[in-house]
Protein backbone atom coordinates (compact mmCIF):
# COMPACT_ATOMS: atom_id res chain seq x y z
CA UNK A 1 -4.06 32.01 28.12
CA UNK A 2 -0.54 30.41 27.21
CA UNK A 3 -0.89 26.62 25.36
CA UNK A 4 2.45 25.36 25.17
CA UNK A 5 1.54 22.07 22.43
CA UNK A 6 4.27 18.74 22.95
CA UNK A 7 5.18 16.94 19.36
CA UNK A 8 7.26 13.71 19.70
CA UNK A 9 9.07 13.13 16.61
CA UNK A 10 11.50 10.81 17.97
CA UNK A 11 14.19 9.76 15.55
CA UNK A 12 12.07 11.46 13.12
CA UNK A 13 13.83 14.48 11.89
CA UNK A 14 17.07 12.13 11.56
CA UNK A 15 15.66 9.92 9.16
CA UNK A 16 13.69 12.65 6.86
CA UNK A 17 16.80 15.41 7.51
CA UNK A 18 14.47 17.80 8.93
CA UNK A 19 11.87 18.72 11.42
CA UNK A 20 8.24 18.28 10.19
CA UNK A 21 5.65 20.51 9.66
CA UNK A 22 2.24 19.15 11.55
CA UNK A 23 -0.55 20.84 10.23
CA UNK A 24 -2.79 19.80 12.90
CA UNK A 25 -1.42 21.73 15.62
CA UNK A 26 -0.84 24.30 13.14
CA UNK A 27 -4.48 24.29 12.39
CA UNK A 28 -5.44 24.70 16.09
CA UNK A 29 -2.95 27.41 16.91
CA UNK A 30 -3.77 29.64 14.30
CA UNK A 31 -7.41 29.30 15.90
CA UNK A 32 -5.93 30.11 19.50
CA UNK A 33 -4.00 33.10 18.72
CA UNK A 34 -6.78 34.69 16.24
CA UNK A 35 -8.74 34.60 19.53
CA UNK A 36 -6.00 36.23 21.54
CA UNK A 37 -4.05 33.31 23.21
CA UNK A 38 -0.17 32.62 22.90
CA UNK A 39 0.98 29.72 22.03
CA UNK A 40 4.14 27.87 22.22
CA UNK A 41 5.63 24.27 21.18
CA UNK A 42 8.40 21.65 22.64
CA UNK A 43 9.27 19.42 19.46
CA UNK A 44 10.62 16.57 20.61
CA UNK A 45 13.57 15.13 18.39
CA UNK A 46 15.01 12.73 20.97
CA UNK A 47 13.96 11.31 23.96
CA UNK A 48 14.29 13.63 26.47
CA UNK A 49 15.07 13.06 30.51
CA UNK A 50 11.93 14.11 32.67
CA UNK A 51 14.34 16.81 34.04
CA UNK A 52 14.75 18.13 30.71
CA UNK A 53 11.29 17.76 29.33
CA UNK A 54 9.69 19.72 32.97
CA UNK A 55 12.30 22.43 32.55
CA UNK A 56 11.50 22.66 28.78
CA UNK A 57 7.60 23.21 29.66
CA UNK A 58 8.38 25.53 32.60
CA UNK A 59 10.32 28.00 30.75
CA UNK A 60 7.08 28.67 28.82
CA UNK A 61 4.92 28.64 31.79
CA UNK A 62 2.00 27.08 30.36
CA UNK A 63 -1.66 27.36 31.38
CA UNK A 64 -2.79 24.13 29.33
CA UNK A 65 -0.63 21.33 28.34
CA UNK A 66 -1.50 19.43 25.04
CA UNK A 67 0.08 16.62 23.20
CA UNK A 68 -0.18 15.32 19.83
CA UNK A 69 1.20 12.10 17.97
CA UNK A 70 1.14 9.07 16.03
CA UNK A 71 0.91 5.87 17.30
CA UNK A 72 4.40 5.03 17.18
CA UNK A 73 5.27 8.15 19.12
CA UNK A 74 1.98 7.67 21.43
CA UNK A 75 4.63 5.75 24.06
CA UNK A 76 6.57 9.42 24.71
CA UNK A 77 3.03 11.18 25.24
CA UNK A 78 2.68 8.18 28.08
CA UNK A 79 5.90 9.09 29.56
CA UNK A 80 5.84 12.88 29.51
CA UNK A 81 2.34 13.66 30.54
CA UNK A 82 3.73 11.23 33.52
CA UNK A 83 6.76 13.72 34.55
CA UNK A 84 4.56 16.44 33.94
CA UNK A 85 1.69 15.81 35.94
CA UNK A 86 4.14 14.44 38.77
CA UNK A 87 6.31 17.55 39.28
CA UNK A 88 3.05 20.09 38.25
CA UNK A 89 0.21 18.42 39.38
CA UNK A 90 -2.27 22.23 38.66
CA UNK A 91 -0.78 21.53 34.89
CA UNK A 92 -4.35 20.49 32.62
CA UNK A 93 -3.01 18.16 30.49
CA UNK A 94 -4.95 17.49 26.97
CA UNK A 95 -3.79 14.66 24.30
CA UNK A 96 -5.47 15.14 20.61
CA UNK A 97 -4.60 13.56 17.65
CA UNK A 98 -6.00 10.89 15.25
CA UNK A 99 -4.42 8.30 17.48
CA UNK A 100 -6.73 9.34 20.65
CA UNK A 101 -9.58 9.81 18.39
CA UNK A 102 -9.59 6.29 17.44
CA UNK A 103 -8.71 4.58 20.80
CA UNK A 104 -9.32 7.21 23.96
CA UNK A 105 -10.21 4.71 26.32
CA UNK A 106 -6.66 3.88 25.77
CA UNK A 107 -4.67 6.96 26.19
CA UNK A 108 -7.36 8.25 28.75
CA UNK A 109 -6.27 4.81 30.80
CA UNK A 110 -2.87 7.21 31.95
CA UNK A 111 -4.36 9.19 34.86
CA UNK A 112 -1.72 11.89 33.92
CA UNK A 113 -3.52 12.81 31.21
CA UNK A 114 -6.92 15.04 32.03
CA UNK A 115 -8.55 15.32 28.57
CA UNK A 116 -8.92 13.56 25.49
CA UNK A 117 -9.92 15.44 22.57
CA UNK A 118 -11.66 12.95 20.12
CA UNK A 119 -12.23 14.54 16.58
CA UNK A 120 -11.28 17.78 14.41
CA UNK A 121 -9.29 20.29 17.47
CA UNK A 122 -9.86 23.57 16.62
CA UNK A 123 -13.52 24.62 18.43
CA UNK A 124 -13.01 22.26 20.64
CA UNK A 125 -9.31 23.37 22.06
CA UNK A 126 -10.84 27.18 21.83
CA UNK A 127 -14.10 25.80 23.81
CA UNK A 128 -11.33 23.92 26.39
CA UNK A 129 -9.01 27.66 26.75
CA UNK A 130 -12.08 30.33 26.73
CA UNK A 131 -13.99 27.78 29.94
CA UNK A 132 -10.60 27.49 31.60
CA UNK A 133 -10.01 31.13 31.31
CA UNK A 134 -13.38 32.44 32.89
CA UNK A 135 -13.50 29.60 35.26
CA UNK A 136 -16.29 27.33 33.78
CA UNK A 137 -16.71 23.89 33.82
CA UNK A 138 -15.16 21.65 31.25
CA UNK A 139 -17.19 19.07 31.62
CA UNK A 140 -19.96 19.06 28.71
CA UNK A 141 -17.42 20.60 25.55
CA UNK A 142 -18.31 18.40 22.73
CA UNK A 143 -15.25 16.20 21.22
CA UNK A 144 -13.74 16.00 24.52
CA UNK A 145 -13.44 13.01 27.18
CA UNK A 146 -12.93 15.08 30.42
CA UNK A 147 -11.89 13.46 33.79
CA UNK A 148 -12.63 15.37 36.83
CA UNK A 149 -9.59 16.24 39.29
CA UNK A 150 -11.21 15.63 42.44
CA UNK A 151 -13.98 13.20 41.68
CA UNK A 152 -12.22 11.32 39.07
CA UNK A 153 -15.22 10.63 37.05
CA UNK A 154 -14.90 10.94 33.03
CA UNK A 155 -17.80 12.94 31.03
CA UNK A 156 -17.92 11.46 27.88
CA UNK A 157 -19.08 13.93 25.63
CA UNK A 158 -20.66 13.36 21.88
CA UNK A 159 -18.64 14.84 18.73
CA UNK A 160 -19.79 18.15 17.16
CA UNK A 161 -20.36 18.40 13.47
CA UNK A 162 -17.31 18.25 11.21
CA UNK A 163 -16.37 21.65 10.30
CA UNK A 164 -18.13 22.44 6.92
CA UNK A 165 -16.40 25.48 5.00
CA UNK A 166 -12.71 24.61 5.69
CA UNK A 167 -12.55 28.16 4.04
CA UNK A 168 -13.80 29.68 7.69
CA UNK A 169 -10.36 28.58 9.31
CA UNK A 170 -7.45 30.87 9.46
CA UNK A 171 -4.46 29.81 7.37
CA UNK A 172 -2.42 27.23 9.56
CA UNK A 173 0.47 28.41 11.63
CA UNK A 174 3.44 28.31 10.69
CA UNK A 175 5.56 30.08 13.10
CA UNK A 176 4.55 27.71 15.74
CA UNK A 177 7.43 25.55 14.38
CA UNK A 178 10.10 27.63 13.72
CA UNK A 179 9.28 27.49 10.15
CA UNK A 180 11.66 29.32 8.11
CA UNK A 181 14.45 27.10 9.62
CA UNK A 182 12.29 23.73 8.51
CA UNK A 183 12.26 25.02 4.77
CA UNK A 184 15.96 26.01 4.71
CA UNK A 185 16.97 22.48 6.14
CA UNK A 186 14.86 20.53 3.78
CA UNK A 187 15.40 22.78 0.78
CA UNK A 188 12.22 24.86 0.61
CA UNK A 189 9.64 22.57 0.35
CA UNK A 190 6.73 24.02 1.71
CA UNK A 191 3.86 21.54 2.92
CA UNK A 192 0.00 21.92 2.58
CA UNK A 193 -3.53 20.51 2.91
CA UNK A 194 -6.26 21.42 0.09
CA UNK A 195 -8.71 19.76 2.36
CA UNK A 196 -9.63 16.66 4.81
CA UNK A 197 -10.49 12.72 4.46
CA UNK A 198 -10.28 10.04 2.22
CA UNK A 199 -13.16 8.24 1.01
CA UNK A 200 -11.22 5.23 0.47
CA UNK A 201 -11.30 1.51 2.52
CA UNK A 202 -7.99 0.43 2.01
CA UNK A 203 -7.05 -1.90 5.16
CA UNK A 204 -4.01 -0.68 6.57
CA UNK A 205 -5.61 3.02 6.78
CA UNK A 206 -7.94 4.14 9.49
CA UNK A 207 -10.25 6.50 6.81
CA UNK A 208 -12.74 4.16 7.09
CA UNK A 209 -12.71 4.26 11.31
CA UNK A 210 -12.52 7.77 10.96
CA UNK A 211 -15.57 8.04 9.21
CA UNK A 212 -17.33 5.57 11.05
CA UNK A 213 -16.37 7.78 14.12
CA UNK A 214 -17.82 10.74 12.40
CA UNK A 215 -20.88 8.87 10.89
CA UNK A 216 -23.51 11.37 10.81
CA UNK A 217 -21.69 14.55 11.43
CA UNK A 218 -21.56 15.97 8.57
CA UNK A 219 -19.32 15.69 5.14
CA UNK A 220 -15.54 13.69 5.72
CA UNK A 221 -14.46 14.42 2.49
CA UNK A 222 -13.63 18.40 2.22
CA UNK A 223 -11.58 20.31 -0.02
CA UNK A 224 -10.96 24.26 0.50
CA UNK A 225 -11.91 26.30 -2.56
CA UNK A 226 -9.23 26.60 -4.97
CA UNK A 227 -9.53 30.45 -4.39
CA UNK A 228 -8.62 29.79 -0.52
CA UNK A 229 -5.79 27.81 -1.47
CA UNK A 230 -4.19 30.46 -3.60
CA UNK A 231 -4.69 32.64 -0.97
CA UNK A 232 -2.36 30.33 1.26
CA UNK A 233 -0.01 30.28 -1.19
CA UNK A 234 0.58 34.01 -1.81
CA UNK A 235 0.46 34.61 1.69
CA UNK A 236 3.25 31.44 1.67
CA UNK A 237 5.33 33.01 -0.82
CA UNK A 238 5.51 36.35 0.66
CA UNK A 239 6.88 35.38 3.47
CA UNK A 240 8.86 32.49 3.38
CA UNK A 241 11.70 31.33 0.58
CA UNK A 242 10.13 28.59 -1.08
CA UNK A 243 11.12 26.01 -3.98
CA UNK A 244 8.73 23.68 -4.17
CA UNK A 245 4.83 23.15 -2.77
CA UNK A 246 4.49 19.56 -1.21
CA UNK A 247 -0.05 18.92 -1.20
CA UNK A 248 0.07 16.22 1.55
CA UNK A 249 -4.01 15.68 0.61
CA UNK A 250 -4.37 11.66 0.43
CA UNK A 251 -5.60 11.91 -2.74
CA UNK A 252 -5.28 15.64 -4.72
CA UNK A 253 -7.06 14.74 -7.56
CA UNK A 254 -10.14 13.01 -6.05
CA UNK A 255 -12.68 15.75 -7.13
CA UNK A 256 -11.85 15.95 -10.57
CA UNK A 257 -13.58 19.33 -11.65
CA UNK A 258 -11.58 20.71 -8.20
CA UNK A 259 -8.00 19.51 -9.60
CA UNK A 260 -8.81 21.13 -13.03
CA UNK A 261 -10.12 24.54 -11.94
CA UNK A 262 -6.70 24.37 -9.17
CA UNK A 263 -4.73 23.48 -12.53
CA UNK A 264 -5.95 26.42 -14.65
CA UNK A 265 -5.66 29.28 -12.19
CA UNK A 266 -2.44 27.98 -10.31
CA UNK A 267 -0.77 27.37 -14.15
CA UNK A 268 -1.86 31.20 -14.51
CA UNK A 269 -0.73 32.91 -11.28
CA UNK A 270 2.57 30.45 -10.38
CA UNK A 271 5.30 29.33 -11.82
CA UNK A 272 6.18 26.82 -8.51
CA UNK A 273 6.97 23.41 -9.02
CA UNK A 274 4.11 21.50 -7.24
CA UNK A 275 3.69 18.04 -5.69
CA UNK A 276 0.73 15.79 -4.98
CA UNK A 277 -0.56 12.56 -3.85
CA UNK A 278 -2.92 10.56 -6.42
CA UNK A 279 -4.32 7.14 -7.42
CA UNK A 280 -4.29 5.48 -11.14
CA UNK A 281 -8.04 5.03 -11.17
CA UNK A 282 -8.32 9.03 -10.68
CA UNK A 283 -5.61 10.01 -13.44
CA UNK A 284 -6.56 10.07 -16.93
CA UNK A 285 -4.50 11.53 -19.95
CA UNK A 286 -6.37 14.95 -19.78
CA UNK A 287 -5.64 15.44 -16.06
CA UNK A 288 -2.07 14.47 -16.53
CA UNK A 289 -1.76 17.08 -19.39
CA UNK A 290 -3.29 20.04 -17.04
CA UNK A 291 -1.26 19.06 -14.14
CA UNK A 292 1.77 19.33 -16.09
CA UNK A 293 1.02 22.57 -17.68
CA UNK A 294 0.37 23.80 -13.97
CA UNK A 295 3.81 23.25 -12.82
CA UNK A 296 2.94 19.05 -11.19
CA UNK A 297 6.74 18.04 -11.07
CA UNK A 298 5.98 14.79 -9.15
CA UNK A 299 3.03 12.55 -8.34
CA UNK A 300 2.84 10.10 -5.64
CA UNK A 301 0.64 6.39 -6.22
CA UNK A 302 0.42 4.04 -3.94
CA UNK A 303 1.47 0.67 -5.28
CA UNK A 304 1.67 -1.40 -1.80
CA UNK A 305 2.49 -4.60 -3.32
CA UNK A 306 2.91 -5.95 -6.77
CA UNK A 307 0.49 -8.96 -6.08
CA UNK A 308 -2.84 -8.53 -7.73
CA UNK A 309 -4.83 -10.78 -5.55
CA UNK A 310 -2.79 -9.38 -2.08
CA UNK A 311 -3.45 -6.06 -2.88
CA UNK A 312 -6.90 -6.69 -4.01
CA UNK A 313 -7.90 -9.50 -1.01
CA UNK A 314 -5.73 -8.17 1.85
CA UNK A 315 -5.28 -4.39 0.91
CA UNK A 316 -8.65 -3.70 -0.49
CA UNK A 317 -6.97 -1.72 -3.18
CA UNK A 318 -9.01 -2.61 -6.57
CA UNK A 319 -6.27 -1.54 -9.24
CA UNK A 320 -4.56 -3.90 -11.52
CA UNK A 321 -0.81 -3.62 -12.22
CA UNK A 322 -1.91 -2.68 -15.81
CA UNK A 323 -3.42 0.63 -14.53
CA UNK A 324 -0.05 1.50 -12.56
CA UNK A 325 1.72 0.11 -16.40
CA UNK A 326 -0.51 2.86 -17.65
CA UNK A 327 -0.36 6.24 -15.07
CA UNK A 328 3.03 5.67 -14.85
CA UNK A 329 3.43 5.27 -18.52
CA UNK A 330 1.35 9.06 -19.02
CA UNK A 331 3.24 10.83 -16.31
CA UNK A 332 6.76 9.58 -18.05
CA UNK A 333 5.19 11.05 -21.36
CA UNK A 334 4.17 14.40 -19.93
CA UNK A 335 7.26 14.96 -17.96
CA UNK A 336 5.96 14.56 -14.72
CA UNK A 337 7.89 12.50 -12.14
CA UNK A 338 6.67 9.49 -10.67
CA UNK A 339 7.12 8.46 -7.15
CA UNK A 340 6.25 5.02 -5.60
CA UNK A 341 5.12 3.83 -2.31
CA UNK A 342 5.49 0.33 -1.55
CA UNK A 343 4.99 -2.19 1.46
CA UNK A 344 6.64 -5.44 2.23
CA UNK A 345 5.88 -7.41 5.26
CA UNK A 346 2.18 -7.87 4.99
CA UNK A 347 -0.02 -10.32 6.48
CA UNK A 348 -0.78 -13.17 4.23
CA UNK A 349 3.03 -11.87 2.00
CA UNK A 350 5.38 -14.58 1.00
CA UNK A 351 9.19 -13.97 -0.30
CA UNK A 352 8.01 -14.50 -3.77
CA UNK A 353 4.91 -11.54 -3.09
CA UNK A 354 7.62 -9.28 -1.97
CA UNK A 355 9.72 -10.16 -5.05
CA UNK A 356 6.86 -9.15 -7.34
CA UNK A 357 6.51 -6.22 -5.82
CA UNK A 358 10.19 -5.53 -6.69
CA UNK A 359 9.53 -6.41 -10.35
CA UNK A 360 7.01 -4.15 -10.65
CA UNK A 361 8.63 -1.29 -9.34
CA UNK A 362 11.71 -2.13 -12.02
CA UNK A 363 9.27 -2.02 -14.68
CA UNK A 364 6.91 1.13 -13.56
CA UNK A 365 10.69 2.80 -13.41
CA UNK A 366 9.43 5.21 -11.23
CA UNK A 367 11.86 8.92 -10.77
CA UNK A 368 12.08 8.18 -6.93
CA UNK A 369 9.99 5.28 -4.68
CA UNK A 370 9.69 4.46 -1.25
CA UNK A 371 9.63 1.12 0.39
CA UNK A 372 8.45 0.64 4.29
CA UNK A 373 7.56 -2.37 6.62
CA UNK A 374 4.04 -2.73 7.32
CA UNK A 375 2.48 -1.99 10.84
CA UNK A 376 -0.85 -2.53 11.80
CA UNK A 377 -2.88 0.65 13.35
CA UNK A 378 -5.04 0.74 15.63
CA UNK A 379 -8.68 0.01 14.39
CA UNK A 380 -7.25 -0.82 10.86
CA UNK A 381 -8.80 -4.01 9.37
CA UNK A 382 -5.06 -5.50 9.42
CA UNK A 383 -4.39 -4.47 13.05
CA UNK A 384 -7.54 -6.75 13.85
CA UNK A 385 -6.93 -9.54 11.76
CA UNK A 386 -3.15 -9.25 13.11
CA UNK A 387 -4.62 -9.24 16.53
CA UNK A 388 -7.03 -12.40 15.61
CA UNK A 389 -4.28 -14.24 13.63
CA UNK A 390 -1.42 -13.99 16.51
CA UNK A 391 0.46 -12.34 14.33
CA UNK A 392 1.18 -9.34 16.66
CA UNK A 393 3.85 -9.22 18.54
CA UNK A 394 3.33 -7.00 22.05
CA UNK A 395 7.31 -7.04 22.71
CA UNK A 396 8.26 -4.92 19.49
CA UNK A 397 7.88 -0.88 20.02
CA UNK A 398 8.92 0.91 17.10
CA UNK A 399 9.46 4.91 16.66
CA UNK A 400 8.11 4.80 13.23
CA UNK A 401 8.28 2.40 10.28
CA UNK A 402 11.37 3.89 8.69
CA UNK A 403 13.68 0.24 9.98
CA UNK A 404 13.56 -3.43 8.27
CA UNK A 405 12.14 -4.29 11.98
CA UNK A 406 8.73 -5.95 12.39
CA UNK A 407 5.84 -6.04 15.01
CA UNK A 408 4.62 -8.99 13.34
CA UNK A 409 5.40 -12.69 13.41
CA UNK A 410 4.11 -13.92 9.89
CA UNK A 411 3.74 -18.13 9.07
CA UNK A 412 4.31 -17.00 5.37
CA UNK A 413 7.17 -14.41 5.91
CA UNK A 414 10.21 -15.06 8.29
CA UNK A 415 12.02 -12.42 9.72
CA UNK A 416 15.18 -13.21 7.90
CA UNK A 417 13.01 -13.66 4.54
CA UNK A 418 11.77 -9.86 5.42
CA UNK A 419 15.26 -8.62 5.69
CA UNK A 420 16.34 -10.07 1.90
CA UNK A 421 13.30 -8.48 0.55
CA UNK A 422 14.40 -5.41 2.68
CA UNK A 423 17.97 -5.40 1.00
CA UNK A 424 16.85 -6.52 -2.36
CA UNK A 425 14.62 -2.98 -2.27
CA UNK A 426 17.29 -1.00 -1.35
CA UNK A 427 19.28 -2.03 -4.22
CA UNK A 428 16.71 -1.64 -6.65
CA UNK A 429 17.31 1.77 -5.33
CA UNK A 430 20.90 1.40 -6.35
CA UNK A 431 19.96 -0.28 -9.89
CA UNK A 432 16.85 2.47 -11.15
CA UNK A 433 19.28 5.29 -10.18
CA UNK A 434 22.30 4.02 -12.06
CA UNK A 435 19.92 3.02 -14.91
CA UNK A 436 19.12 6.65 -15.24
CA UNK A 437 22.88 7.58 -15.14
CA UNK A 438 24.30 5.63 -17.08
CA UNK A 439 22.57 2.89 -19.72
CA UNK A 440 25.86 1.17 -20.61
CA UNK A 441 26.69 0.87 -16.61
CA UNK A 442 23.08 -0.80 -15.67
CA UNK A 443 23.65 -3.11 -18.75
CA UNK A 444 27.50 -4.53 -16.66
CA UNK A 445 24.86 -4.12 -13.67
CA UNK A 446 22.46 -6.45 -15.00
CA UNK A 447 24.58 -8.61 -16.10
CA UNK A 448 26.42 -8.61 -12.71
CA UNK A 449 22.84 -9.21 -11.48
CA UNK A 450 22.32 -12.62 -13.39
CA UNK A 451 25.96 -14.07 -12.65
CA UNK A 452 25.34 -12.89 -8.87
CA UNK A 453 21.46 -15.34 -9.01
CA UNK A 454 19.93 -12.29 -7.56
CA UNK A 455 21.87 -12.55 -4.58
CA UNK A 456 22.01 -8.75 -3.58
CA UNK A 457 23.38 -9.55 -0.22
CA UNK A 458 26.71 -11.32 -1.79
CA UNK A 459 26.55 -8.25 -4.77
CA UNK A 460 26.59 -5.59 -2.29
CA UNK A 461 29.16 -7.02 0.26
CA UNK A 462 31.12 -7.43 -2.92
CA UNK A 463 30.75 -4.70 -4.33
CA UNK A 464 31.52 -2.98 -0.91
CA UNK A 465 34.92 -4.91 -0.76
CA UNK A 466 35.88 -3.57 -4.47
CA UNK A 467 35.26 0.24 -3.83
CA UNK A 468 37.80 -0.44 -0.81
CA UNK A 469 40.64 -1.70 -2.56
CA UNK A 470 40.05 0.83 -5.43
CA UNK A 471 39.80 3.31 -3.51
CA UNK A 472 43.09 1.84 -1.97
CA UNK A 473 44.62 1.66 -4.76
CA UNK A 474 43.80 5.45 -5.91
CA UNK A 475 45.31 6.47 -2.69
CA UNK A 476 48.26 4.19 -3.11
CA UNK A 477 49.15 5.93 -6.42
CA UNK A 478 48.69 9.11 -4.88
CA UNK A 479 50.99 8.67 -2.22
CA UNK A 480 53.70 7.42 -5.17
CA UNK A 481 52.93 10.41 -7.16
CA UNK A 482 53.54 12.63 -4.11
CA UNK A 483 56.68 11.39 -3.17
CA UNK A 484 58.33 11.24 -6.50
CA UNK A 485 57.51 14.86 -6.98
């Protein structure tokens, strides 16, 4: 049977540079085509027309429709299942994802959409393509919320067990997404996935609704065996040009006796720059050592917010600034690059919250950081107490979370206070890069800084006009040099 997948990415590839690489639908088509079945994708980078979007579909002739996305792209899944199911009304139409595994009753409430698959895709989707193909009902495949076509009535089937042995899957597709031309526009960074869940309850996450969902079903937390992932990676390198490996596992490192058998044969087999995700109460000096001798050229940690009790009351993240004084310290020592990922704009936040969370980035001096405005997912602890507080605001509908925009309305954070703690991030940007560049520079900066109160919005406006008129000026003398010659 043909599958032709939908991925809404909508402004996405604009703000990262690239098209991403979705190993969920990559998971699920390697599955499909190792039992015979072609598949086919429409990655959607703007919004499309319906016109465009049917004709799109059509010219792969699909026998099964399926879309996946986030929540913030959930909203073009609404809208294009709609078209589709309007001009092809035979057209089974499927939505999976984490986002319909936590709130079906929601996207199943669009009667353009058929089937909701609720949990992991990959027997499920086959189970949903091999009944379709010999004409069998659909009605009783576990993970899936069916809706009959001429009765209307939903079967609500139970989750299966959570796959085991990740080891049993086929390596995830790649070519589903065109994806020699995603490595050569983002400069061969190749991602992957060691294994699946997070153990953790931090509030604005939905691990710990995920699990509940799964409660019973087996083991959440799974990694591949190092042996499987080496496999990947030779089978990576063969085929594709590739610079650097990007783990996109929420936490790398959380088996410890994993990361240090992956350290000691990947250190002896590659010489590929690697990347991971971590968190300071999982890195130690010895762990830092053997990632470094493996080839770890950056490390991710999660700071969220430089407030001890915010990030301790409200995130349910129990690490004290100290620890991040300390990882961040090691990885500095051992060469490895540190990367930070911050949040401003949480419930409960006030300007001088966001401004310690500032601080503390300028003294972790991390190689590269990242700074976003909070948003509350579905069945997330925040998203309820955002919902309970009034805090949410139903007329904001963002794409993703890369603006200074909020869907909140916060007593202890006004909008305009959000956008100065916005601005005053980006120039830390500005100030940790020219710090590195040049020390005698970020001292003038500094002291720029001090005469300027802090007031980044005057310092870069200012700092804006002066480039013009020396850049005027350059091209002034230029012009005077030209015409005496």
């Amino acid at each position: 049977m043909k599958i032709c997948f939908v991925y809404p990415d909508i402004d996405g590839a604009e703000h990262y540079g690239a098209r991403k690489y979705y190993h969920g639908l990559g998971y699920i088509s390697a599955v499909l085509r190792q039992a015979g079945h072609e598949t086919s994708l429409v990655y959607l980078q703007s919004e499309p027309t319906a016109e465009s979007f049917v004709a799109e579909v059509q010219a792969r002739a699909p026998d099964l429709l399926a879309f996946s996305s986030t929540t913030h792209q959930h909203r073009f899944v609404d809208r294009c299942a709609g078209w589709a199911k309007a001009a092809h009304p035979e057209w089974l139409i499927v939505s999976g994802g984490v986002h319909p595994t936590l709130v079906p009753e929601e996207v199943l409430a669009n009667p353009a959409i058929d089937v909701v698959c609720v949990g992991e895709g990959e027997e499920a989707l086959l189970d949903l393509v091999s009944a379709l193909e010999s004409g069998k009902s659909i009605a009783h495949i576990p993970n899936l919320w069916a809706r009959d076509r001429e009765s209307g009535e939903v079967s609500y089937n139970a989750l299966r067990p959570l796959l085991t042995n990740l080891d049993l899957l086929p390596f995830a597709d790649r070519e589903l997404f065109d994806y020699a031309e995603i490595l050569e526009r983002n400069g061969g960074v190749a991602d992957l996935v060691a294994g699946r869940g997070c153990p953790y309850n931090c509030s604005y996450c939905c691990n710990h609704a995920l699990r509940a969902r799964y409660r019973g079903l087996g083991k959440y937390v799974r990694f591949r065996s190092v042996s499987n992932v080496l496999a990947e990676i030779r089978a990576l390198k063969s085929r594709y040009a590739i610079s650097v490996l990007n783990f996109q596992d929420d936490a790398f490192t959380l088996d410890r006796s994993w990361a240090l058998e992956f350290c000691r044969a990947y250190g002896a087999e590659f010489a590929l720059p690697f990347w991971i995700n971590s968190r300071v109460e999982q890195l130690d000096e010895e762990l830092i050592r053997a990632l470094a001798q493996a080839g770890c050229q950056l490390v991710r940690i999660g700071v969220e917010s430089g407030n001890e009790e915010l990030r301790h009351g409200v995130l349910k993240r129990h690490m004290s600034n100290d620890d991040f004084r300390r990882v961040f310290g090691l990885l500095h020592q051992h060469g490895i690059q540190s990367y930070s990922c911050n949040m401003i704009g949480l419930p409960g936040e006030t300007p001088e919250m966001v401004q310690e969370t500032i601080d503390l980035n300028r003294d972790l001096d991390p190689d590269k950081f990242q700074f976003s405005v909070f948003y509350p997912y579905p069945m997330t602890e925040l998203h309820d107490i955002s919902v309970r507080e009034g805090y949410l605001r139903e007329d904001q509908d963002l794409t993703g979370y890369y603006g200074r925009e909020s869907v909140l309305e916060l007593p202890t954070l006004s909008a305009e206070e959000l956008g100065q703690g916005y601005d005053r991030f980006e120039e830390l940007k500005y100030e940790l890069a020219l710090k590195r560049a040049s020390p005698w520079r970020y001292r003038l900066y500094r002291l720029w800084f001090r005469l300027y109160g802090g007031d980044v919005t005057r310092m870069r406006r200012d700092r804006g006009r002066l480039r013009g008129w020396l850049g005027a000026l350059r091209r002034g003398r230029a012009g005077r040099a030209g015409a005496s010659q």
